[in-house]
PDB file of N, CA and C in Angstrom:
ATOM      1  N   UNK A   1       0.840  -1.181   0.000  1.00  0.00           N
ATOM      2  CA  UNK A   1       0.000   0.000   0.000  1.00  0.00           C
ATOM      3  C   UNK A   1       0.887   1.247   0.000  1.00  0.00           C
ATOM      4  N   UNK A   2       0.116   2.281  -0.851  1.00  0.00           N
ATOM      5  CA  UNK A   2       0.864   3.637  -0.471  1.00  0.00           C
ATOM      6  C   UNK A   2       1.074   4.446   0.536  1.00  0.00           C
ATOM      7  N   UNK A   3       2.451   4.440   1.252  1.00  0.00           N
ATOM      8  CA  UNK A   3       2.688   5.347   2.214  1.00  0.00           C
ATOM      9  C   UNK A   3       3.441   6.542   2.402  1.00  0.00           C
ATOM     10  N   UNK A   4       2.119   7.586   2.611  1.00  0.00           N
ATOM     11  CA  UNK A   4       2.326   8.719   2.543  1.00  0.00           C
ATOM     12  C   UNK A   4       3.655   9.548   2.960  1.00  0.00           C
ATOM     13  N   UNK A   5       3.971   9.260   3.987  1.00  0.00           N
ATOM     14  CA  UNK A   5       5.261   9.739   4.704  1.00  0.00           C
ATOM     15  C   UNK A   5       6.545   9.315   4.589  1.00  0.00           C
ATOM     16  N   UNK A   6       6.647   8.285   3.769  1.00  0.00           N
ATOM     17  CA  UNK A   6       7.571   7.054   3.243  1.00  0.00           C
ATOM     18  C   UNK A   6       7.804   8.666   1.937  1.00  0.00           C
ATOM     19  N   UNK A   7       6.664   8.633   1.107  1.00  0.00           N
ATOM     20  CA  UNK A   7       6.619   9.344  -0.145  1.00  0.00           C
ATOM     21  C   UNK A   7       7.479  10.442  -0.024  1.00  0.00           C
ATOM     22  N   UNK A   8       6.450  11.476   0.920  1.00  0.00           N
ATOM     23  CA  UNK A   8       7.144  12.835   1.439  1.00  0.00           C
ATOM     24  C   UNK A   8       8.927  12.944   1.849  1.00  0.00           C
ATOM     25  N   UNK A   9       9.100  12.028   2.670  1.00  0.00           N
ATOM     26  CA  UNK A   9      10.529  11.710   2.921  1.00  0.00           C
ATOM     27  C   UNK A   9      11.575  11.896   1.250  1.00  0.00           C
ATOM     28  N   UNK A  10      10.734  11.292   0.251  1.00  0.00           N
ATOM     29  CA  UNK A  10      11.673  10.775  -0.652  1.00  0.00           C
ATOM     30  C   UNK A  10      11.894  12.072  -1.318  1.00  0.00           C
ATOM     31  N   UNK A  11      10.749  13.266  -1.426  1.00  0.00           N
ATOM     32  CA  UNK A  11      10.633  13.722  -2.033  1.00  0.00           C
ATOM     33  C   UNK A  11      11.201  15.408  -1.633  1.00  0.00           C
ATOM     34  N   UNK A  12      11.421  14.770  -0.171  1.00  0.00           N
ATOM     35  CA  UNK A  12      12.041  15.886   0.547  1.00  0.00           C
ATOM     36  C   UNK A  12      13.682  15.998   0.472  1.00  0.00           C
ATOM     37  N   UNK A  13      14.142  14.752   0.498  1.00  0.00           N
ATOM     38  CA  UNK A  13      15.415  13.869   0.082  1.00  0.00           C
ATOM     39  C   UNK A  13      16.087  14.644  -0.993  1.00  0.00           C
ATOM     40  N   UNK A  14      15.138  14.237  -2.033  1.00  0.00           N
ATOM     41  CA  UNK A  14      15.582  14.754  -3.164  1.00  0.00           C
ATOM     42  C   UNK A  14      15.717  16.860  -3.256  1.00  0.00           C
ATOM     43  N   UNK A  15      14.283  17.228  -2.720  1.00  0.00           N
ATOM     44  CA  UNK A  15      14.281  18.190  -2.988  1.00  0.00           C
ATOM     45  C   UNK A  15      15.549  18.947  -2.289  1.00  0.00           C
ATOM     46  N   UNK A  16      16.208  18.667  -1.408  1.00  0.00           N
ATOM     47  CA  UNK A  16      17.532  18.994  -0.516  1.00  0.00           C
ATOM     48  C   UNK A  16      18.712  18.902  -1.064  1.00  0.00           C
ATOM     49  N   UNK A  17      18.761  17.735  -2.197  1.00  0.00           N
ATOM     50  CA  UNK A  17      20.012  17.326  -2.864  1.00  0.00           C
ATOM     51  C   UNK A  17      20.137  17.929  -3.734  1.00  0.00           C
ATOM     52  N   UNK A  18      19.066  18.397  -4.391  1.00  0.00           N
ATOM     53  CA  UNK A  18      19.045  19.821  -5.490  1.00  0.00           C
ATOM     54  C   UNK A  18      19.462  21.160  -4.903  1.00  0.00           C
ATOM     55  N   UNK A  19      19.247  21.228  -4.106  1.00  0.00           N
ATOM     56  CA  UNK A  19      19.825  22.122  -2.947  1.00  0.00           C
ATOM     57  C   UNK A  19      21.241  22.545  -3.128  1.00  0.00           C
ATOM     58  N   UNK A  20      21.624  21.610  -3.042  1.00  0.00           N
ATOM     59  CA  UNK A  20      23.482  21.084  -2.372  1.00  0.00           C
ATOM     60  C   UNK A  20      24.243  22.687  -3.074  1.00  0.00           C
ATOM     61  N   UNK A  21      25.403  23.250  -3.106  1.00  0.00           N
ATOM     62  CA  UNK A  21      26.174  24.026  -3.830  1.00  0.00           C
ATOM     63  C   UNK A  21      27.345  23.412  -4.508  1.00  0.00           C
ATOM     64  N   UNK A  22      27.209  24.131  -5.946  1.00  0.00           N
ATOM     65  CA  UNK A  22      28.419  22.972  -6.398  1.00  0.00           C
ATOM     66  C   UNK A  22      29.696  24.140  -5.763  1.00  0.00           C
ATOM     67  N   UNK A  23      30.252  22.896  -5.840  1.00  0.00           N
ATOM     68  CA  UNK A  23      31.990  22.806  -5.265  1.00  0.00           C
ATOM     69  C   UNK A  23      32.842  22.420  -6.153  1.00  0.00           C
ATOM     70  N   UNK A  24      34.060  22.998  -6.339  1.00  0.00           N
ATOM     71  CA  UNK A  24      35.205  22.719  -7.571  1.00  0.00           C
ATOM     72  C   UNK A  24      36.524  22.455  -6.239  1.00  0.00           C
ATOM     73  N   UNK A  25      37.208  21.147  -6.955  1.00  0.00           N
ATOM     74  CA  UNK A  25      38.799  21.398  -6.287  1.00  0.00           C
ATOM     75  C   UNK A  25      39.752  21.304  -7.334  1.00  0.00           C
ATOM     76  N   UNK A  26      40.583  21.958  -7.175  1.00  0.00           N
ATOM     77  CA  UNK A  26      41.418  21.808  -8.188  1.00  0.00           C
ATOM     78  C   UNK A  26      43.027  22.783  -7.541  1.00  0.00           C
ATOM     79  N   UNK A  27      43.978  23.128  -8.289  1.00  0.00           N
ATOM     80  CA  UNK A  27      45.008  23.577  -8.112  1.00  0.00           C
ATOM     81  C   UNK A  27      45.036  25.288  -7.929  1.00  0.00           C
ATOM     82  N   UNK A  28      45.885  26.037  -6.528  1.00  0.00           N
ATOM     83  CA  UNK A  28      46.414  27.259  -6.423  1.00  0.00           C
ATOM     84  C   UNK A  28      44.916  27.747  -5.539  1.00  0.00           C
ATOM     85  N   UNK A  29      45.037  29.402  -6.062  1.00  0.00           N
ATOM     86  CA  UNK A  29      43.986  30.050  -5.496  1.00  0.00           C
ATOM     87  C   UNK A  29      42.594  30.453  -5.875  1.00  0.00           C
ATOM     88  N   UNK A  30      42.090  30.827  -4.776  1.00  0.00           N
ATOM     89  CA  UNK A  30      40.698  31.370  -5.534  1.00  0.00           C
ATOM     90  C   UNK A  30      40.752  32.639  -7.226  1.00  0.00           C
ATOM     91  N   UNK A  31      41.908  33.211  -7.161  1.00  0.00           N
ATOM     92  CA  UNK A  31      42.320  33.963  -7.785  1.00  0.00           C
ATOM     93  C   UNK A  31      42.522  33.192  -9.098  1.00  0.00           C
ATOM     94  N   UNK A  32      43.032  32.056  -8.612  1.00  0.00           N
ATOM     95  CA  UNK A  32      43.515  31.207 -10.159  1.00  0.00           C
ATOM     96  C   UNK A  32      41.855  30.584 -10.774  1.00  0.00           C
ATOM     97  N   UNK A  33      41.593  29.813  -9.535  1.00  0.00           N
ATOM     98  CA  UNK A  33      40.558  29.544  -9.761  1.00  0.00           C
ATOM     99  C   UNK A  33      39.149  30.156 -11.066  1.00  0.00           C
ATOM    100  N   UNK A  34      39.168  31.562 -10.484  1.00  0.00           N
ATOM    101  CA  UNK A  34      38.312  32.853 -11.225  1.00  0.00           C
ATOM    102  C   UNK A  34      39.057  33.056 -12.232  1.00  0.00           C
ATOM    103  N   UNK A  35      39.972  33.075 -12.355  1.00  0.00           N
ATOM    104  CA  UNK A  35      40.860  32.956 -14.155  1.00  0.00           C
ATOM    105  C   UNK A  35      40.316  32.224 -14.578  1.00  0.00           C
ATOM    106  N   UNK A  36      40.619  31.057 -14.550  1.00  0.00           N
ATOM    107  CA  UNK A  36      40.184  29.626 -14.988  1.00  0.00           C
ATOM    108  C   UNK A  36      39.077  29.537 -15.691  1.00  0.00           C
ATOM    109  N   UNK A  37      37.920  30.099 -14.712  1.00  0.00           N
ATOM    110  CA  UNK A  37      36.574  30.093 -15.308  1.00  0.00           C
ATOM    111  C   UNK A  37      36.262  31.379 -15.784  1.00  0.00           C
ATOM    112  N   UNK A  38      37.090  32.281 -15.913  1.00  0.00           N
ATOM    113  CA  UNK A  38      36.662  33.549 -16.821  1.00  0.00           C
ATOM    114  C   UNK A  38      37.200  33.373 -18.408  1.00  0.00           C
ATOM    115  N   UNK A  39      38.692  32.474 -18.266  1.00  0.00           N
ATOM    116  CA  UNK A  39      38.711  32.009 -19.834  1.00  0.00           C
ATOM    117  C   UNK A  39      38.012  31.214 -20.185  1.00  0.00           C
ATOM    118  N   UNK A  40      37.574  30.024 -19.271  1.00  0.00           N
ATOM    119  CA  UNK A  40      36.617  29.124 -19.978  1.00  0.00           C
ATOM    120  C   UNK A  40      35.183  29.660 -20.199  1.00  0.00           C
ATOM    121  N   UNK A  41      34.476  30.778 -19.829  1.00  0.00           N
ATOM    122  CA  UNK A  41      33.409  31.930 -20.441  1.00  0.00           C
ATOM    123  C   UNK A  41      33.870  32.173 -21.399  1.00  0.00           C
ATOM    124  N   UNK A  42      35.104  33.061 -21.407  1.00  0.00           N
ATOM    125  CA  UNK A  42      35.241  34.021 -22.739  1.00  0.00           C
ATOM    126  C   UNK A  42      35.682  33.223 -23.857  1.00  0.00           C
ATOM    127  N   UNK A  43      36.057  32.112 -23.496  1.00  0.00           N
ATOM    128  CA  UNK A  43      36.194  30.903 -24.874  1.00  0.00           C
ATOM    129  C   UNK A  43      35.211  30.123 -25.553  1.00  0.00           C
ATOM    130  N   UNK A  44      33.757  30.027 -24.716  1.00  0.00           N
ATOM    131  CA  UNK A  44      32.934  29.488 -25.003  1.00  0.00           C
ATOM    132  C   UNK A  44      31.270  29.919 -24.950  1.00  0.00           C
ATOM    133  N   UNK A  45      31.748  31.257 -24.570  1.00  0.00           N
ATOM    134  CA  UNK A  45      30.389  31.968 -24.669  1.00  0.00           C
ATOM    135  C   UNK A  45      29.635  31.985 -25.840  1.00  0.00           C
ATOM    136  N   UNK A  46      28.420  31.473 -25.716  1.00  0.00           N
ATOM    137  CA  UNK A  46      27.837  31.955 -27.295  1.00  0.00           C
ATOM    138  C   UNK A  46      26.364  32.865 -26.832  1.00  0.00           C
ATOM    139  N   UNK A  47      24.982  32.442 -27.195  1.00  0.00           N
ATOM    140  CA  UNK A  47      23.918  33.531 -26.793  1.00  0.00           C
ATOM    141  C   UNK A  47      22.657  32.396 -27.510  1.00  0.00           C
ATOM    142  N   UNK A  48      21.477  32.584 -26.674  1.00  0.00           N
ATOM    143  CA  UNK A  48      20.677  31.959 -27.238  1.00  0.00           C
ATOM    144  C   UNK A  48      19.492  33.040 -26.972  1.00  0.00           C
ATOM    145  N   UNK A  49      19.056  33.110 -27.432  1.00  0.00           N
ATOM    146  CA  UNK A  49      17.486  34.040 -26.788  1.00  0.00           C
ATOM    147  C   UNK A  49      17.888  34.940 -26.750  1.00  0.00           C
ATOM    148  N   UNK A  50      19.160  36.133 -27.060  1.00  0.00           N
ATOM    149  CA  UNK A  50      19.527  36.599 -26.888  1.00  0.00           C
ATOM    150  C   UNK A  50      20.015  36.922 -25.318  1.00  0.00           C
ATOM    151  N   UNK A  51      20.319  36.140 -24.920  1.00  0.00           N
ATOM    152  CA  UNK A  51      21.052  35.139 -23.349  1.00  0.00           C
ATOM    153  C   UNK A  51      22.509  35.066 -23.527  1.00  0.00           C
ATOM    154  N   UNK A  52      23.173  35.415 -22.875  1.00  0.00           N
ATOM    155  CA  UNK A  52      24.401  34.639 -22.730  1.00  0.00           C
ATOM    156  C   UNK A  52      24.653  33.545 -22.310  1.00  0.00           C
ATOM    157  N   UNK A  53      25.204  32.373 -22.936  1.00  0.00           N
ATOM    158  CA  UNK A  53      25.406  31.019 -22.143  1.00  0.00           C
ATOM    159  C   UNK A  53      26.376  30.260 -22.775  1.00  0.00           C
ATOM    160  N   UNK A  54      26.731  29.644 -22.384  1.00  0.00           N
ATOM    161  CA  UNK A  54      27.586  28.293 -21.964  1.00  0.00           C
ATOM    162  C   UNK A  54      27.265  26.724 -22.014  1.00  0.00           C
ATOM    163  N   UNK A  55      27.407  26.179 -23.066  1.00  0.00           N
ATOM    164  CA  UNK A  55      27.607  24.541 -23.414  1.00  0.00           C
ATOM    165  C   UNK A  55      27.918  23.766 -21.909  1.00  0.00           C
ATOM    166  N   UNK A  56      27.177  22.973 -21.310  1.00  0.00           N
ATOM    167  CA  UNK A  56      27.286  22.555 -19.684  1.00  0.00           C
ATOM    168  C   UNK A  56      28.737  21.543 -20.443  1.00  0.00           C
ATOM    169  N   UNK A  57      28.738  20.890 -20.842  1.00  0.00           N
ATOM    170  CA  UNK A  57      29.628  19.743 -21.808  1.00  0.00           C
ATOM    171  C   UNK A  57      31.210  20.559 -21.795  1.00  0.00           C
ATOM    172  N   UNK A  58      30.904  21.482 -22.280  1.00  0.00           N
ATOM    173  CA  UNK A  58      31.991  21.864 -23.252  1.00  0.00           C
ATOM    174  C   UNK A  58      32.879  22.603 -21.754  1.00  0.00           C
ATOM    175  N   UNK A  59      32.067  23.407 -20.684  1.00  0.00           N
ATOM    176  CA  UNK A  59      32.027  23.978 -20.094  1.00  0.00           C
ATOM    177  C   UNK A  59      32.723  23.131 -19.031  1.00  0.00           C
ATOM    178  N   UNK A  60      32.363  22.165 -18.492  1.00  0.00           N
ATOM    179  CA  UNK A  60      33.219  20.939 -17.424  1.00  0.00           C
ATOM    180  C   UNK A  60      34.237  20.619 -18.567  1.00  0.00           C
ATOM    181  N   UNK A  61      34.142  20.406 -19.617  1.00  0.00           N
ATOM    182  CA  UNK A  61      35.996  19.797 -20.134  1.00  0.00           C
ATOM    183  C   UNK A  61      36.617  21.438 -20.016  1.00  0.00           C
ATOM    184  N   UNK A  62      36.258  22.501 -20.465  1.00  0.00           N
ATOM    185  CA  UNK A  62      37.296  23.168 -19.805  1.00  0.00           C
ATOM    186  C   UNK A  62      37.847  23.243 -18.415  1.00  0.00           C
ATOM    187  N   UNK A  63      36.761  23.174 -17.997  1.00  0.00           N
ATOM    188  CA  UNK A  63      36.995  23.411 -16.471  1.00  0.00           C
ATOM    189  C   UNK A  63      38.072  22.329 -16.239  1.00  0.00           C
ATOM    190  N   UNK A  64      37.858  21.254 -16.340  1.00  0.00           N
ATOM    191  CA  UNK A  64      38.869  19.644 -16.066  1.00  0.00           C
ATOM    192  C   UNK A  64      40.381  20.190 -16.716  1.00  0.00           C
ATOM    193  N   UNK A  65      40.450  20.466 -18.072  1.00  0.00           N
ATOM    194  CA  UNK A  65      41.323  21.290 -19.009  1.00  0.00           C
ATOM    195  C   UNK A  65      42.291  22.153 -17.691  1.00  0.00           C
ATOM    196  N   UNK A  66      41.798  22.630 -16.938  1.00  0.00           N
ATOM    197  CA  UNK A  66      42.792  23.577 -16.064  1.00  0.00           C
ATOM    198  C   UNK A  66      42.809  23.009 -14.695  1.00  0.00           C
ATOM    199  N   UNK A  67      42.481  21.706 -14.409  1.00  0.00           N
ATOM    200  CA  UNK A  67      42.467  21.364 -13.432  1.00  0.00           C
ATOM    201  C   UNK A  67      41.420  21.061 -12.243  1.00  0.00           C
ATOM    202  N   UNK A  68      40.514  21.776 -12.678  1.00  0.00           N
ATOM    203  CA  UNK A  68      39.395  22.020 -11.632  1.00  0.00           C
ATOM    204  C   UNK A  68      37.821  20.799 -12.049  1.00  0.00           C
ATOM    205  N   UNK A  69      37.666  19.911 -11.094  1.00  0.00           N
ATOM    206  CA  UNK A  69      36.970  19.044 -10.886  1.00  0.00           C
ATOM    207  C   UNK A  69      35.482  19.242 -10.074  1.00  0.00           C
ATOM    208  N   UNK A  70      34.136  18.808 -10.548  1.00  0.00           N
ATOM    209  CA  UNK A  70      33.265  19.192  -9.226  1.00  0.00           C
ATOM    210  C   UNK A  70      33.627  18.196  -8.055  1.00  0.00           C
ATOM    211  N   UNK A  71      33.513  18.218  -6.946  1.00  0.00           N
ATOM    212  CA  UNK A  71      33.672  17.489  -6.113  1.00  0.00           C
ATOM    213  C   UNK A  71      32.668  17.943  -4.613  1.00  0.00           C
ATOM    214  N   UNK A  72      31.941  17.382  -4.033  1.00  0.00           N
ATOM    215  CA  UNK A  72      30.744  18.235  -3.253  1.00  0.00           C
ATOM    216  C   UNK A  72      31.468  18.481  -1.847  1.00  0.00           C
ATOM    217  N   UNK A  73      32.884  18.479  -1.564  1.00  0.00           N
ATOM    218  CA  UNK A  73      33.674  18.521  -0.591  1.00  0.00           C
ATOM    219  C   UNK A  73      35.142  19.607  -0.973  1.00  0.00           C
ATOM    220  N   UNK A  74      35.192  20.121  -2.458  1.00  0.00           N
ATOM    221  CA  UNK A  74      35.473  20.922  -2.921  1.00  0.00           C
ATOM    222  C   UNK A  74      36.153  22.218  -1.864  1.00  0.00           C
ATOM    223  N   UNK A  75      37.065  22.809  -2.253  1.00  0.00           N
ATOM    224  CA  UNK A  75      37.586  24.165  -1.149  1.00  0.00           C
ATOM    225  C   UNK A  75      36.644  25.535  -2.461  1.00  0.00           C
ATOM    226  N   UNK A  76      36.112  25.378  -3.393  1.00  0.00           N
ATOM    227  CA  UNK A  76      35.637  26.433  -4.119  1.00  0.00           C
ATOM    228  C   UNK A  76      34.212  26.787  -4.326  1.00  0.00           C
ATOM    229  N   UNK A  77      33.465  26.767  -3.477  1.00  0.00           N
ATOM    230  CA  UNK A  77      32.191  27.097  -3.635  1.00  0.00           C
ATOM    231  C   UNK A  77      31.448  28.206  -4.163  1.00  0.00           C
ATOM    232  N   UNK A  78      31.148  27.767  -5.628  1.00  0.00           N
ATOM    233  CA  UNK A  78      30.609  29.202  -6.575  1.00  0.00           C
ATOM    234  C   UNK A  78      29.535  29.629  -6.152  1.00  0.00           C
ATOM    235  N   UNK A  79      28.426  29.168  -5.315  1.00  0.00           N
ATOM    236  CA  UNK A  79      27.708  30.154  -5.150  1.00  0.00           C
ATOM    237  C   UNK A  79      28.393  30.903  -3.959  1.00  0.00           C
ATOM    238  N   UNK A  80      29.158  30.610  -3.207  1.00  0.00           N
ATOM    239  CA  UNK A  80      29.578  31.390  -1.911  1.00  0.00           C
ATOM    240  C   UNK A  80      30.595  32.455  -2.297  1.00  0.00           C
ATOM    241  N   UNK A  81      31.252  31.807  -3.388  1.00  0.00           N
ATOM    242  CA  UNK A  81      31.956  33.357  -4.174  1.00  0.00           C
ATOM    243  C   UNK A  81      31.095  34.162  -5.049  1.00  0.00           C
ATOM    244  N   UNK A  82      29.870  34.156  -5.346  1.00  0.00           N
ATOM    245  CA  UNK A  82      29.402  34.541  -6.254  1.00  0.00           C
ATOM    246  C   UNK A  82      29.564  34.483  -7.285  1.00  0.00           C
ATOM    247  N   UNK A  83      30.247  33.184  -8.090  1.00  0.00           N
ATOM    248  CA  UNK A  83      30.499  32.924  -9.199  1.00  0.00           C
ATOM    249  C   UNK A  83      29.955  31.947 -10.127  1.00  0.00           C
ATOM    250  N   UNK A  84      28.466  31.505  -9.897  1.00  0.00           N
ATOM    251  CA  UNK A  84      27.316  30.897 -10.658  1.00  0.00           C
ATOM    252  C   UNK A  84      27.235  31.680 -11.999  1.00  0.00           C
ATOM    253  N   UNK A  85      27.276  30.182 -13.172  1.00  0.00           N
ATOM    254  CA  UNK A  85      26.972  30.749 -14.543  1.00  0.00           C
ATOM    255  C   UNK A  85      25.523  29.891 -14.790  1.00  0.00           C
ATOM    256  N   UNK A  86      24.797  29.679 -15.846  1.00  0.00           N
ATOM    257  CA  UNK A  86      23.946  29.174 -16.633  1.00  0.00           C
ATOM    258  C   UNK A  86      24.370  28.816 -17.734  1.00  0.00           C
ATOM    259  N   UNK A  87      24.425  27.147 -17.723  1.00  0.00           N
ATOM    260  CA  UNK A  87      24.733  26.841 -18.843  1.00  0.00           C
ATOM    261  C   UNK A  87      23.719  25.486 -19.300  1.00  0.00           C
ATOM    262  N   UNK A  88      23.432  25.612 -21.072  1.00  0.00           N
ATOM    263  CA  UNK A  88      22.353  24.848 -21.606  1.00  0.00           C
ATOM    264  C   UNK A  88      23.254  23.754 -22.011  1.00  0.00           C
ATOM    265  N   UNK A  89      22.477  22.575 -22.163  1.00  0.00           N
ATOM    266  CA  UNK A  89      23.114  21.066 -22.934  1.00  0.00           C
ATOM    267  C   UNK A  89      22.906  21.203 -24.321  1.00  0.00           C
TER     268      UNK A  89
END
């Protein structure tokens, strides 16, 4: 039988893990870091909707390209630096 609170749990679960902040580790400083991902923007920026955005694909092999990995234990947390992009598949 269906149980309700079993459900809610799962759905709360999830809704939390969407939550999470991504995290990058990789090599040097936050300084290098923000390089890193300002060439991998200005190398791969294109525009849709008249939007600016970013290939999610293309966007993690650069990122990997200079070193920097997601990892959810990460020392680089982009939303805590304020450094969240939007990027489409």
């Amino acid at each position: 039988m269906f149980n309700i609170k079993t459900w809610l749990l799962t759905i709360s679960f999830f809704g939390l893990a969407g939550c999470a902040s991504v995290k990058y580790d990789g090599p040097g400083t936050v300084q290098d870091f923000a390089t890193a991902r300002t060439e991998c923007y200005s190398a791969l920026q294109g525009t849709a909707d008249g939007e600016p955005t970013v290939n999610c694909g293309a966007w993690t092999a650069c990122l990997t390209s200079k070193g920097y990995v997601k990892n959810r234990y990460g020392k680089f947390d982009v939303e805590e630096l304020e450094m969240t992009i939007s990027c489409s598949d």
